[in-house]
N, C-alpha and C. Protein backbone atom coordinates (compact mmCIF):
# COMPACT_ATOMS: atom_id res chain seq x y z
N UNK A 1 15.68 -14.91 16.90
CA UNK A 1 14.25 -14.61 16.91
C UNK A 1 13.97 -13.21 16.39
N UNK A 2 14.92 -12.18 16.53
CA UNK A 2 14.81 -11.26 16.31
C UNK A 2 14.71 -10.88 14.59
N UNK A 3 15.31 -11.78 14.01
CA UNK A 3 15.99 -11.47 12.71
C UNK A 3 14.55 -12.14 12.12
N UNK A 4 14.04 -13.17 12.73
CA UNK A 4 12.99 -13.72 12.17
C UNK A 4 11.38 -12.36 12.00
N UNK A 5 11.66 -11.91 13.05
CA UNK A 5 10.66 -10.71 13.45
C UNK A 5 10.56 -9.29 12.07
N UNK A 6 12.02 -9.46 12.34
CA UNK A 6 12.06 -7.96 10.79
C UNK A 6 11.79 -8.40 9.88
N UNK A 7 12.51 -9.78 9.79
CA UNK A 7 12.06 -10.29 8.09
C UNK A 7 10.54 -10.15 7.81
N UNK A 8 9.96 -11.09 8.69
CA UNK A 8 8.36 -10.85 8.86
C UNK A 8 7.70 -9.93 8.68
N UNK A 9 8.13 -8.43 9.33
CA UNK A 9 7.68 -7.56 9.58
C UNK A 9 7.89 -6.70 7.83
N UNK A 10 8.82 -6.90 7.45
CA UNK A 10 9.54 -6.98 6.14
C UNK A 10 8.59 -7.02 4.62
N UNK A 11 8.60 -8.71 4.84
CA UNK A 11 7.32 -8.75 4.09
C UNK A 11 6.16 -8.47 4.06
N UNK A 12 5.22 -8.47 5.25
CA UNK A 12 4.43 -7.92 5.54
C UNK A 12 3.84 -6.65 4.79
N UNK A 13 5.25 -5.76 5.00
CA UNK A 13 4.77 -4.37 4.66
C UNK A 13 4.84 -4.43 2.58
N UNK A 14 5.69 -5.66 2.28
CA UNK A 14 5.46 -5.51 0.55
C UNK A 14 3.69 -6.01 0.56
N UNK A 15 3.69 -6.74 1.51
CA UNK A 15 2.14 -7.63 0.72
C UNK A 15 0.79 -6.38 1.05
N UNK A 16 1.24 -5.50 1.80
CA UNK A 16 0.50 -4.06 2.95
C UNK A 16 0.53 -3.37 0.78
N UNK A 17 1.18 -3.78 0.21
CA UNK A 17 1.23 -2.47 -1.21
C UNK A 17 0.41 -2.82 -1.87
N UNK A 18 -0.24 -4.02 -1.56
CA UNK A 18 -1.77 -4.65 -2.16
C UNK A 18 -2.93 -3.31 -2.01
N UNK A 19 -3.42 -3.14 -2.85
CA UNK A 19 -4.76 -2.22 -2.43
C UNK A 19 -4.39 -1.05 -3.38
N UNK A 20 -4.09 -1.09 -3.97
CA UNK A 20 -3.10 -0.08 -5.05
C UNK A 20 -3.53 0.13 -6.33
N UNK A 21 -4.06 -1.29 -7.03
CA UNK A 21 -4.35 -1.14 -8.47
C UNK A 21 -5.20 -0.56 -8.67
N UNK A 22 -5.31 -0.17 -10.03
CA UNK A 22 -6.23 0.33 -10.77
C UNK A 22 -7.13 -0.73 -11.76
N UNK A 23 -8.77 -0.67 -10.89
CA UNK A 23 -9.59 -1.25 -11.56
C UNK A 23 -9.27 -1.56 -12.96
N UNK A 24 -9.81 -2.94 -13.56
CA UNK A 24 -10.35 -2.66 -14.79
C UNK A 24 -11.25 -1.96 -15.77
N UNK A 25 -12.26 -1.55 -14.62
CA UNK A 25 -13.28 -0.72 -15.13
C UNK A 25 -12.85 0.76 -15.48
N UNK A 26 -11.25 1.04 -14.78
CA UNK A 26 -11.26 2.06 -14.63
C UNK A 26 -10.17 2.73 -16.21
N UNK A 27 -9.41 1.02 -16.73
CA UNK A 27 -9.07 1.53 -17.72
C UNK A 27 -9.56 0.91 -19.15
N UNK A 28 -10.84 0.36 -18.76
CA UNK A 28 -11.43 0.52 -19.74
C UNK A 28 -11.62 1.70 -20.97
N UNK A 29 -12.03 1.08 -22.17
CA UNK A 29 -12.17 2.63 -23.18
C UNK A 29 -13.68 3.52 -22.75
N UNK A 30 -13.83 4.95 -22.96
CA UNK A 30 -14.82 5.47 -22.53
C UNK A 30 -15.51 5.02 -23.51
N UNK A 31 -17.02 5.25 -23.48
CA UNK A 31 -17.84 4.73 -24.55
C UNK A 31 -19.01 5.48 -24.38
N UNK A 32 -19.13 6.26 -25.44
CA UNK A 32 -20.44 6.95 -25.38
C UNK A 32 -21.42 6.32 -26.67
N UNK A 33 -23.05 6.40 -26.37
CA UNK A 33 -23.71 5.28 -27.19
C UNK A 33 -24.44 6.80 -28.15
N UNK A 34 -24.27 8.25 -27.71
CA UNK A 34 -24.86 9.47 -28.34
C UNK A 34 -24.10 9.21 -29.65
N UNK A 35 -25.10 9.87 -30.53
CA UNK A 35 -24.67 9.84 -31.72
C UNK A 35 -23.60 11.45 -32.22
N UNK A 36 -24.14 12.22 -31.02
CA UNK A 36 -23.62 13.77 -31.25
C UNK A 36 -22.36 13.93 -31.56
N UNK A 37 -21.09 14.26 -32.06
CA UNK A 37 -19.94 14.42 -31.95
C UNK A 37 -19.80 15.04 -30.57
N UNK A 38 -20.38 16.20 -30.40
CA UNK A 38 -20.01 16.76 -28.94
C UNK A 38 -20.10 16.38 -28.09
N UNK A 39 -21.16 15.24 -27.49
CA UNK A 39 -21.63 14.95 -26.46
C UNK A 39 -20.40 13.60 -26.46
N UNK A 40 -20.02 12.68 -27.01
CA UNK A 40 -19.21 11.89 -26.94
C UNK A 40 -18.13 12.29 -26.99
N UNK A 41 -17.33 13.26 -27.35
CA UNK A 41 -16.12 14.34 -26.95
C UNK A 41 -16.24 14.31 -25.89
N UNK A 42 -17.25 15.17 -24.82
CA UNK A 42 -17.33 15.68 -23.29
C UNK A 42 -17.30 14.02 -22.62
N UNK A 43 -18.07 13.31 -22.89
CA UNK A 43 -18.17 11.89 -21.95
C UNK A 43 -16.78 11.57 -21.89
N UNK A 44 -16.09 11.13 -23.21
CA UNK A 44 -14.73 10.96 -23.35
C UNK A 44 -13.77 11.14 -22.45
N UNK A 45 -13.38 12.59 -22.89
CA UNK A 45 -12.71 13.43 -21.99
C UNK A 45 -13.17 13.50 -20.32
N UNK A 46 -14.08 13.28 -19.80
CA UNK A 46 -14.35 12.81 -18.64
C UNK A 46 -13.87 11.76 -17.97
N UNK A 47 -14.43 10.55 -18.57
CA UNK A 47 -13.66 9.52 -18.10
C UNK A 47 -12.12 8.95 -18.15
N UNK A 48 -11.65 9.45 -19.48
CA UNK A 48 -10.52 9.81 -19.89
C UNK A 48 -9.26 10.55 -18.55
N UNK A 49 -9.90 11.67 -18.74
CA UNK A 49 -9.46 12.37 -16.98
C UNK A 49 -9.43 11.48 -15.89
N UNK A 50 -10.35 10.88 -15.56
CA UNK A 50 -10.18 10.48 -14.09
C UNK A 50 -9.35 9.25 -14.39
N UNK A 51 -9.37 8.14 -15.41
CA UNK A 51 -8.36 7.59 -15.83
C UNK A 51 -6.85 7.81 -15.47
N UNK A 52 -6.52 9.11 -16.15
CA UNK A 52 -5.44 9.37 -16.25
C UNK A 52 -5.06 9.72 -14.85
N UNK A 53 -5.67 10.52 -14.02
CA UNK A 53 -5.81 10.97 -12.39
C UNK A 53 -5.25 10.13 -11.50
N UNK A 54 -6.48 9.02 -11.99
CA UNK A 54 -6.48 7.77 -11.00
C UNK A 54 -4.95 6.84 -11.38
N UNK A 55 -4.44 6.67 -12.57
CA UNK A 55 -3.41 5.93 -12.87
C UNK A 55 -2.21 6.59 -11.93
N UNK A 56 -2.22 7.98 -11.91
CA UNK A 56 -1.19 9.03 -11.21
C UNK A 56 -1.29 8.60 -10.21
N UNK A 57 -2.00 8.63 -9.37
CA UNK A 57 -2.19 8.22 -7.76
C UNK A 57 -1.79 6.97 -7.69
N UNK A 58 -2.20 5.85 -8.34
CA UNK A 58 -1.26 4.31 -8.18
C UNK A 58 0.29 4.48 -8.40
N UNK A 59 0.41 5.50 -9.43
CA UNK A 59 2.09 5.04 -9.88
C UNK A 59 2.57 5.81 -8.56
N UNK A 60 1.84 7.04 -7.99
CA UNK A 60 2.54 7.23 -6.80
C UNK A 60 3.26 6.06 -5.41
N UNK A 61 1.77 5.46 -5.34
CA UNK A 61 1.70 4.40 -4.23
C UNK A 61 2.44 3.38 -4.15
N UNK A 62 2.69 2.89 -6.08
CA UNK A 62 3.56 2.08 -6.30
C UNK A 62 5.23 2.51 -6.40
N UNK A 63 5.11 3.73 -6.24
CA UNK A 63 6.85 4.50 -6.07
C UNK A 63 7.31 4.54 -4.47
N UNK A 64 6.14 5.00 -3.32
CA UNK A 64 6.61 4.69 -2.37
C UNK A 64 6.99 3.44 -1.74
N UNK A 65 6.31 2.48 -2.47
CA UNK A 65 6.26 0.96 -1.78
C UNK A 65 8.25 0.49 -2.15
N UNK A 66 8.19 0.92 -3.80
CA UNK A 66 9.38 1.04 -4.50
C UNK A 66 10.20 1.34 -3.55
N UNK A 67 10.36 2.59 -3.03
CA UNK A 67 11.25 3.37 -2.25
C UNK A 67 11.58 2.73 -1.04
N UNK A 68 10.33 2.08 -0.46
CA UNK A 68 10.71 1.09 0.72
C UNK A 68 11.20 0.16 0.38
N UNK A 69 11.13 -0.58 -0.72
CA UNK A 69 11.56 -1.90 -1.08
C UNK A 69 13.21 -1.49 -1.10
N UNK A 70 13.97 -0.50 -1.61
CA UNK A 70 15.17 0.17 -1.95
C UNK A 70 15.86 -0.10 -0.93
N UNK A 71 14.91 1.07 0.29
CA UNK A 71 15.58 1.41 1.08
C UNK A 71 16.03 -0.50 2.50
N UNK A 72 14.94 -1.27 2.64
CA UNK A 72 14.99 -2.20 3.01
C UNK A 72 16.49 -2.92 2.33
N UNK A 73 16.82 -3.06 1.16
CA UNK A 73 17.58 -3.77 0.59
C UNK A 73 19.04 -3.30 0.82
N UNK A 74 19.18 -1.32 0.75
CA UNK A 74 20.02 -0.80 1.31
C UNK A 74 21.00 -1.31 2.92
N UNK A 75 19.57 -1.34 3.56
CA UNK A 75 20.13 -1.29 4.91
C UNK A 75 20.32 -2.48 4.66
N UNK A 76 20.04 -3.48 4.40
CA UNK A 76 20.50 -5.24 4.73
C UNK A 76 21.57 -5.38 4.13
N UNK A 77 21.95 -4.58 2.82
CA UNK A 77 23.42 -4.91 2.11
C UNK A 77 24.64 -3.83 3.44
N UNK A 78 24.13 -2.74 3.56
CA UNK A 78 25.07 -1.83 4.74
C UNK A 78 24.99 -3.01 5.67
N UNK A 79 23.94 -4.07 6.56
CA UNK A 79 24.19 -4.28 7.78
C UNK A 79 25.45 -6.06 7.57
N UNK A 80 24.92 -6.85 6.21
CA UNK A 80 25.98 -7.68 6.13
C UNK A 80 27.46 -7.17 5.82
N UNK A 81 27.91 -5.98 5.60
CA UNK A 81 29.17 -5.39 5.19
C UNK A 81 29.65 -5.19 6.35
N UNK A 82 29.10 -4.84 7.53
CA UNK A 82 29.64 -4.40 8.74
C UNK A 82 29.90 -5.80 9.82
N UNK A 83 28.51 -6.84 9.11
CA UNK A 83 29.05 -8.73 10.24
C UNK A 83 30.03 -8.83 9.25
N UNK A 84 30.74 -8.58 7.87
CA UNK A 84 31.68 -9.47 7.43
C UNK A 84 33.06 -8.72 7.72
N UNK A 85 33.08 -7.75 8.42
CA UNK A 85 34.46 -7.14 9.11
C UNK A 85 34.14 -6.97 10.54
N UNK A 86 33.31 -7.46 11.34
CA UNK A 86 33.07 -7.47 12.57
C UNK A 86 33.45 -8.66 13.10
N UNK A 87 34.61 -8.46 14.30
CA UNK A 87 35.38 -9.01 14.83
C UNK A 87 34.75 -9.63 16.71
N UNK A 88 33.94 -8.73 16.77
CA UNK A 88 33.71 -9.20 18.41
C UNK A 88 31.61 -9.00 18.37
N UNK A 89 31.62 -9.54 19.47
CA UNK A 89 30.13 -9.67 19.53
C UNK A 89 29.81 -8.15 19.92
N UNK A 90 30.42 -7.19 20.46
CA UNK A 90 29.36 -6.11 20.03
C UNK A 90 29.47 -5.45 19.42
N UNK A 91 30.59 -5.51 18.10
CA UNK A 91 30.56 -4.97 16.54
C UNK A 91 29.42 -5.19 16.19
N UNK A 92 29.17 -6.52 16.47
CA UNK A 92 27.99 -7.39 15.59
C UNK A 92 26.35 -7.07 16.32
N UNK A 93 26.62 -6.49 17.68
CA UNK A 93 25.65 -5.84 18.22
C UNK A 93 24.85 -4.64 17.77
N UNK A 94 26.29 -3.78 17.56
CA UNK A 94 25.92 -2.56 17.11
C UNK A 94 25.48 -2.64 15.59
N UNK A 95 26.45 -3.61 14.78
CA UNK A 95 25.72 -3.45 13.51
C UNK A 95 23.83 -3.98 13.13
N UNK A 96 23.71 -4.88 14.28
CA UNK A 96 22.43 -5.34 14.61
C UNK A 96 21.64 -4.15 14.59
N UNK A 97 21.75 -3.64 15.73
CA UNK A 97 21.08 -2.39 16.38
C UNK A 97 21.16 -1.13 14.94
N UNK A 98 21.96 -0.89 14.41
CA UNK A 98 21.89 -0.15 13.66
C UNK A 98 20.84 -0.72 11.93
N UNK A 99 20.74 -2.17 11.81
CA UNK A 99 20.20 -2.55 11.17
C UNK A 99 18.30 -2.28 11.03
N UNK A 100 18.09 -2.85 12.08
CA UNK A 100 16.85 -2.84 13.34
C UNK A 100 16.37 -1.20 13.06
N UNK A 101 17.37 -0.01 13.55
CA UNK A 101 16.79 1.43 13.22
C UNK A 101 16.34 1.82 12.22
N UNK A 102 17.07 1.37 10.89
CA UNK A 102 17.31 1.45 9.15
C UNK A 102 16.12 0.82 9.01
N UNK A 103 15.81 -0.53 9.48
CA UNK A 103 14.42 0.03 9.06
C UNK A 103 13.09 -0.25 9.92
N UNK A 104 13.35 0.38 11.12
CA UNK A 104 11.98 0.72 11.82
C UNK A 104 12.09 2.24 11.07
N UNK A 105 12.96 3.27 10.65
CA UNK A 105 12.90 4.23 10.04
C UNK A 105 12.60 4.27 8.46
N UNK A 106 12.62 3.55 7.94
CA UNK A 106 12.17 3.13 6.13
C UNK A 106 10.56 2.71 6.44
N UNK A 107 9.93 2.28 7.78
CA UNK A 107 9.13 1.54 7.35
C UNK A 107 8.09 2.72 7.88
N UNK A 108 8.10 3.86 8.83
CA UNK A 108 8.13 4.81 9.63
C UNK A 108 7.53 6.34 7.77
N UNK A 109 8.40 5.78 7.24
CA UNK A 109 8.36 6.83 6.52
C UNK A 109 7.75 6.80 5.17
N UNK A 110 7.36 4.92 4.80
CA UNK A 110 6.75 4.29 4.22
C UNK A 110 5.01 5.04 4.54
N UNK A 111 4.79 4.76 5.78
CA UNK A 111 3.28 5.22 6.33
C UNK A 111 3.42 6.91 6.08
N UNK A 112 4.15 7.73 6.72
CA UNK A 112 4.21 8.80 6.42
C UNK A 112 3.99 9.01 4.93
N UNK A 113 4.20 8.63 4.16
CA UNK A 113 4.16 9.12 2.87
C UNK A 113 3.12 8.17 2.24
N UNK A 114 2.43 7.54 2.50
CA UNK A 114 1.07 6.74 2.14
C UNK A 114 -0.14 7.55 2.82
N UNK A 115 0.38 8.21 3.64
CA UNK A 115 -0.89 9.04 4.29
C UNK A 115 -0.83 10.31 4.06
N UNK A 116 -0.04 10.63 3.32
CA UNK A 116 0.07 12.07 2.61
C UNK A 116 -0.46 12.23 1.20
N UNK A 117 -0.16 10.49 0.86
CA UNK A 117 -0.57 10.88 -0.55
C UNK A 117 -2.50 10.96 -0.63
N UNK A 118 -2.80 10.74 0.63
CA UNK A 118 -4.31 10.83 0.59
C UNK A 118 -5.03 9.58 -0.14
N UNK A 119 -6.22 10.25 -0.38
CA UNK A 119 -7.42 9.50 -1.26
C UNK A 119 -7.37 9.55 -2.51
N UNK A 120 -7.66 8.36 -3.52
CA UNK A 120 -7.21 8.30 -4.85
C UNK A 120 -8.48 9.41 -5.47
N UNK A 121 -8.55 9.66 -6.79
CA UNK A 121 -9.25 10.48 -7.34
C UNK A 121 -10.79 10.44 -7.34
N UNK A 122 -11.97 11.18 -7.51
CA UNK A 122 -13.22 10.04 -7.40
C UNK A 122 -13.91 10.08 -8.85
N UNK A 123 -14.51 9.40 -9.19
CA UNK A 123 -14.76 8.88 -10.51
C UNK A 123 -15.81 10.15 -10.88
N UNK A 124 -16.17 10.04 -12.23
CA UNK A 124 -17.06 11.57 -12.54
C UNK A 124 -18.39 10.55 -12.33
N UNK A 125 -19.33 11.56 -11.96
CA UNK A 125 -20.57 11.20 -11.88
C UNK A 125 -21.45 10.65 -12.95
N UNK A 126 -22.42 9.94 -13.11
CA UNK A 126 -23.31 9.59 -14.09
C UNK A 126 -23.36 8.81 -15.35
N UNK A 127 -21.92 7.44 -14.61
CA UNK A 127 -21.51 6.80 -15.57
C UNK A 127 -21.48 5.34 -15.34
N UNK A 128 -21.84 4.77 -15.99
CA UNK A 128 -21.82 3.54 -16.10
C UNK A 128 -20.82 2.81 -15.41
N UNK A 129 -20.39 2.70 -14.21
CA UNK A 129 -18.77 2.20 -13.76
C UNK A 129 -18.27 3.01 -12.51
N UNK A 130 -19.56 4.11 -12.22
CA UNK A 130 -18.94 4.97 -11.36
C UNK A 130 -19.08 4.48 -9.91
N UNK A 131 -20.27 3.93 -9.93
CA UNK A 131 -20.79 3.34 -8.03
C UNK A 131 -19.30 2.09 -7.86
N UNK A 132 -19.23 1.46 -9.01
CA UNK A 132 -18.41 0.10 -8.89
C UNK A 132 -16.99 0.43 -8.08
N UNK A 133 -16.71 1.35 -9.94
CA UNK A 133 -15.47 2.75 -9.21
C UNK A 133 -15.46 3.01 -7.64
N UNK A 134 -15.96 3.92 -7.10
CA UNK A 134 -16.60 4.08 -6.26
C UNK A 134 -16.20 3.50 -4.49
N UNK A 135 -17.06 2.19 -4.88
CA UNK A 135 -17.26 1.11 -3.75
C UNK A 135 -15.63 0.38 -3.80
N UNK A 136 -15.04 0.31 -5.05
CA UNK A 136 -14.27 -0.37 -4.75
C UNK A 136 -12.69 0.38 -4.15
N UNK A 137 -12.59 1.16 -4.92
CA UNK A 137 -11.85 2.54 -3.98
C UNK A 137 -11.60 2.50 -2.47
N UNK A 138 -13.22 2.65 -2.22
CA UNK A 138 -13.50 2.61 -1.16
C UNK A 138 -12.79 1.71 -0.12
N UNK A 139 -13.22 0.42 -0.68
CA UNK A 139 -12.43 -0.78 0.12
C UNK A 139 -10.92 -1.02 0.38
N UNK A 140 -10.72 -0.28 -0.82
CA UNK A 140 -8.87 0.06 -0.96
C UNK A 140 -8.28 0.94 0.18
N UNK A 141 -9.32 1.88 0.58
CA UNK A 141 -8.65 3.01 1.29
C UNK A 141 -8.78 2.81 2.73
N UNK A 142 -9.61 1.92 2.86
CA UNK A 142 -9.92 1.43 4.27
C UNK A 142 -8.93 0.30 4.82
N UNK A 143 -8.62 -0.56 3.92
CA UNK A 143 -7.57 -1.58 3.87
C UNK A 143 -6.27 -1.02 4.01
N UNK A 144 -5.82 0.26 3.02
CA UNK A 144 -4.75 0.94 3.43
C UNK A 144 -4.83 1.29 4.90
N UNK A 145 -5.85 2.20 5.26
CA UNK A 145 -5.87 3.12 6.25
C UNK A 145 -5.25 2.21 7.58
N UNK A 146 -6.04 0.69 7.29
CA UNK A 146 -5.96 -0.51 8.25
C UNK A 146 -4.31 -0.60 8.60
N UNK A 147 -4.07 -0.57 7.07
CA UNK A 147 -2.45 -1.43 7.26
C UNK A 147 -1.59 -0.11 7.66
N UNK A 148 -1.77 0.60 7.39
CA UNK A 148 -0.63 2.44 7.79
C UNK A 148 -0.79 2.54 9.59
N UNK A 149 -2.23 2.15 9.83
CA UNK A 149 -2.34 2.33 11.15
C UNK A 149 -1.70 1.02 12.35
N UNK A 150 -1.44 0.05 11.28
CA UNK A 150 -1.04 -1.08 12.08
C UNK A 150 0.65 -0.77 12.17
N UNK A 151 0.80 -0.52 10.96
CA UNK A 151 3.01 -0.12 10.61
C UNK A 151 2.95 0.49 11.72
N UNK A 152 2.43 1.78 11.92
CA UNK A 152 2.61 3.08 12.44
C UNK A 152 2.76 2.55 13.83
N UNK A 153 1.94 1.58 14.37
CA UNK A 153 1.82 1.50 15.71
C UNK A 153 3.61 0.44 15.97
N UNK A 154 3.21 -0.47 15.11
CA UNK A 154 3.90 -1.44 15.05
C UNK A 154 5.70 -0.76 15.57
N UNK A 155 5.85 0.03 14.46
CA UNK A 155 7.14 0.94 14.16
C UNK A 155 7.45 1.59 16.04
N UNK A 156 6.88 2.44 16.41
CA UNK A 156 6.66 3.03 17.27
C UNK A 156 7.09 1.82 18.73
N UNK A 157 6.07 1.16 18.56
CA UNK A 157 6.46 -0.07 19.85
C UNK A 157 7.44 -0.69 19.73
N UNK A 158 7.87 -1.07 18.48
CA UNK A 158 9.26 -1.75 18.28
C UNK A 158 10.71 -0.56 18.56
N UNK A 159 10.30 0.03 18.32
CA UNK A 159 11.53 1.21 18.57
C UNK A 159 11.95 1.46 19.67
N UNK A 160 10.80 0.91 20.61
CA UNK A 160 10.91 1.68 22.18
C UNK A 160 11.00 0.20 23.06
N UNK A 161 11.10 -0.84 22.24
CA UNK A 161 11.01 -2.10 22.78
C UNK A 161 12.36 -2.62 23.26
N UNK A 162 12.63 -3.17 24.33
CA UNK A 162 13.85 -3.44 24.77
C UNK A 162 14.07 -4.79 25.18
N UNK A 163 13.32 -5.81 24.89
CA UNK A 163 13.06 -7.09 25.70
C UNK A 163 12.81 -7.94 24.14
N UNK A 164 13.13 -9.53 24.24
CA UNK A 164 12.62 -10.02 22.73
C UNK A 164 11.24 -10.57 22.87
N UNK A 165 10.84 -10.28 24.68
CA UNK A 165 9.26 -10.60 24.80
C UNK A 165 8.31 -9.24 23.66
N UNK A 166 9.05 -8.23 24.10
CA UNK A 166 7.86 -7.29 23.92
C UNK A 166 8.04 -7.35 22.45
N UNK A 167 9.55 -7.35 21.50
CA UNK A 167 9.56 -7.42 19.98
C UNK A 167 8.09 -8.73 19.59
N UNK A 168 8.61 -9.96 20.48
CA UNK A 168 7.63 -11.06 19.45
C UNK A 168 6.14 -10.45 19.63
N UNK A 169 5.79 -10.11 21.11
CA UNK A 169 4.19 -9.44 21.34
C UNK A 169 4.20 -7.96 20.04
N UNK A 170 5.27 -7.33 19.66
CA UNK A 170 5.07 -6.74 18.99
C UNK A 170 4.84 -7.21 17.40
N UNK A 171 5.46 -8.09 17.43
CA UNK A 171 5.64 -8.79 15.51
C UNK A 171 3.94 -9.36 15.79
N UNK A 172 3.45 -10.23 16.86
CA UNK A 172 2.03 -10.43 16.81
C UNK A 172 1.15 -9.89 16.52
N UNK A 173 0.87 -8.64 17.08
CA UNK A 173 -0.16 -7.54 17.17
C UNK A 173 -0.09 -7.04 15.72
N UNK A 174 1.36 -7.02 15.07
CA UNK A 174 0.89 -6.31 13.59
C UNK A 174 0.68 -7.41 12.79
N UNK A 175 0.83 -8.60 13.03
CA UNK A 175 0.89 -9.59 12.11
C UNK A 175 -0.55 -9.78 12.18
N UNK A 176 -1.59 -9.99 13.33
CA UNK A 176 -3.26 -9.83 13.67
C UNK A 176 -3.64 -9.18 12.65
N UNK A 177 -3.21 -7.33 13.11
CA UNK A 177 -4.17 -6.60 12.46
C UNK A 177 -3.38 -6.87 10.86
N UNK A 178 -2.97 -7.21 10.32
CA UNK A 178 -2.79 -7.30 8.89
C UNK A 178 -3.44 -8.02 8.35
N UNK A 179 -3.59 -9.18 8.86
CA UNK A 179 -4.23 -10.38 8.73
C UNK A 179 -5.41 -9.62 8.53
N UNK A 180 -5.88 -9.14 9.79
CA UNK A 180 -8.00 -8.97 9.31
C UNK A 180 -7.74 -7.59 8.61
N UNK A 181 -7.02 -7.05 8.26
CA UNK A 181 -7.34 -5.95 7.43
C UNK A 181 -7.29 -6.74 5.75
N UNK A 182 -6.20 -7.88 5.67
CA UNK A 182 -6.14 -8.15 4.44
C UNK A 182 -7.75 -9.20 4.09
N UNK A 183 -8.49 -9.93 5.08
CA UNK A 183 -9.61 -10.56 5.00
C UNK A 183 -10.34 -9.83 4.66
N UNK A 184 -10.93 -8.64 5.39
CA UNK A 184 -11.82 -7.72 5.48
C UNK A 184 -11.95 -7.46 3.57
N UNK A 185 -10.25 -7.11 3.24
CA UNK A 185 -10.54 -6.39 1.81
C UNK A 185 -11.15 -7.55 0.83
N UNK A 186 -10.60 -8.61 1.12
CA UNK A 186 -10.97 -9.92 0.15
C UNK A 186 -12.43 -10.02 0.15
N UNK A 187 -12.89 -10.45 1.11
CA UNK A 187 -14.35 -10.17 1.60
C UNK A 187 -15.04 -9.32 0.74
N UNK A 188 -14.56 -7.92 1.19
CA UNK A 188 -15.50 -7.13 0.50
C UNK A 188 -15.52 -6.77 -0.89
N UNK A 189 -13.91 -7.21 -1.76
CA UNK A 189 -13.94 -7.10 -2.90
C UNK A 189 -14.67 -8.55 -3.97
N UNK A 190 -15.17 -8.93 -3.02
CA UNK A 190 -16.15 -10.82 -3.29
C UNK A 190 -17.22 -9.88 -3.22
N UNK A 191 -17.61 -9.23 -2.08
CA UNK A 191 -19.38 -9.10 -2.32
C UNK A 191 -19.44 -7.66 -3.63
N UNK A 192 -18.95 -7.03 -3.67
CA UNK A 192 -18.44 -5.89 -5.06
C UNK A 192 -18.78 -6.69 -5.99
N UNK A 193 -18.15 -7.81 -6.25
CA UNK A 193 -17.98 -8.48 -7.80
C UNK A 193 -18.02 -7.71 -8.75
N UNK A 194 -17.92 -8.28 -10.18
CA UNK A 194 -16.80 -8.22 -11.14
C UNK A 194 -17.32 -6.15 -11.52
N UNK A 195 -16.69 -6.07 -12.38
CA UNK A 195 -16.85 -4.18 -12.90
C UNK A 195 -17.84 -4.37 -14.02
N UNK A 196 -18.47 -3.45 -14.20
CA UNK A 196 -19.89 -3.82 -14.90
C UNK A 196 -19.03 -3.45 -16.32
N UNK A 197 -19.99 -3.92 -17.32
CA UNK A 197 -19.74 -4.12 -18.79
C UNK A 197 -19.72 -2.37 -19.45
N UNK A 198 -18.77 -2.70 -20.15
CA UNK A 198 -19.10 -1.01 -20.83
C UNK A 198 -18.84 0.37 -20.22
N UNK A 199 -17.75 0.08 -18.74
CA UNK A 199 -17.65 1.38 -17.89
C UNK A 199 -17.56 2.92 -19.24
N UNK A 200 -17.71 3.75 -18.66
CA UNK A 200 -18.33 5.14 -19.40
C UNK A 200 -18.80 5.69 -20.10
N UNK A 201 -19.92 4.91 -20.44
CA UNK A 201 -20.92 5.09 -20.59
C UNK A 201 -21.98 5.48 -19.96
N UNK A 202 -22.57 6.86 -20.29
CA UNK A 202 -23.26 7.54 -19.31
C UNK A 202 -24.64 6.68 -18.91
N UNK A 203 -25.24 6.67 -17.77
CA UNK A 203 -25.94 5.85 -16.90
C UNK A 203 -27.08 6.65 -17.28
């Protein structure tokens, strides 16, 4: 039951790396409709920037998820190396137990470093794409915030858990809040709908 619980808990945290991308609107081409050379230079280079900003902050999010995915794969190749020379049931205990730490600690440090990397960039003002930008961000960061606060708890209770009652009440409670954090985002990225035509173009 136990093994069923991490796995769970496991995936969970890859499908938790949802909320990450970068709009379409956001890499759309800038588009200015001025005829000025200058003034379509400055729009450019505006949207251009937060583009490039905003892409930085995903490839981050998508390096930590990376790093967990690593480190998860690490410990499961270390914990079958230690059952295939383990001779008595509490070799196979300890290599358990040591499995179980590897990654309530990968997953521990997963949130730590999703909540450091903060809030993604915010779009420049007065552009065609920016409220969309914006709102939809928005929904991303709340959905994160949802799922970091569910690991975090999750991690914490499982660590200190000593019974396979309190692990399954524990695999529940994060499996809940994931669940309505992942509805919530679907939901609200339905009433958002699609990225308006022509993002940067000044409004």
């Amino acid at each position: 039951m136990k093994h069923i619980t991490i796995k769970s808990i496991t995936a969970l945290a890859m499908v938790a790396g949802l909320g990450v991308s970068v709009p379409a609107v956001a890499y759309a081409s800038p588009y200015a409709h001025n005829s000025t050379i200058a003034h379509t230079t400055v729009t450019t280079t505006a949207w251009t920037l937060f583009k490039a900003q905003w892409k930085t902050y995903v490839q981050g999010l998508q390096g930590i998820n990376a790093t967990y995915h690593t480190s998860v794969q690490s410990a499961r190749a270390t914990y079958q190396a230690a059952l295939a020379v383990a001779t008595t049931k509490v070799e196979r205990q300890a290599a358990r137990a040591t499995f179980d730490a590897s990654l309530v600690a990968a997953l521990e440090l997963r949130v730590s470093d999703i909540t450091a990397a903060g809030n993604p960039p915010t779009p420049p003002a007065g552009y065609n794409g920016t409220a969309w930008v914006t709102a939809f961000q928005g929904f991303n960061e709340a959905y994160r915030a949802a799922v970091v606060s569910a690991q975090s708890t999750f991690a914490t209770a499982f660590a200190a858990a000593t019974t396979t009652d309190q692990r399954m009440a524990d695999r529940g409670a994060l499996l809940t809040a994931v669940g309505l954090a992942m509805t919530a985002h679907a939901d609200a990225l339905t009433t958002l709908g699609p990225p308006p035509a022509k993002p940067g173009q000044p409004s």
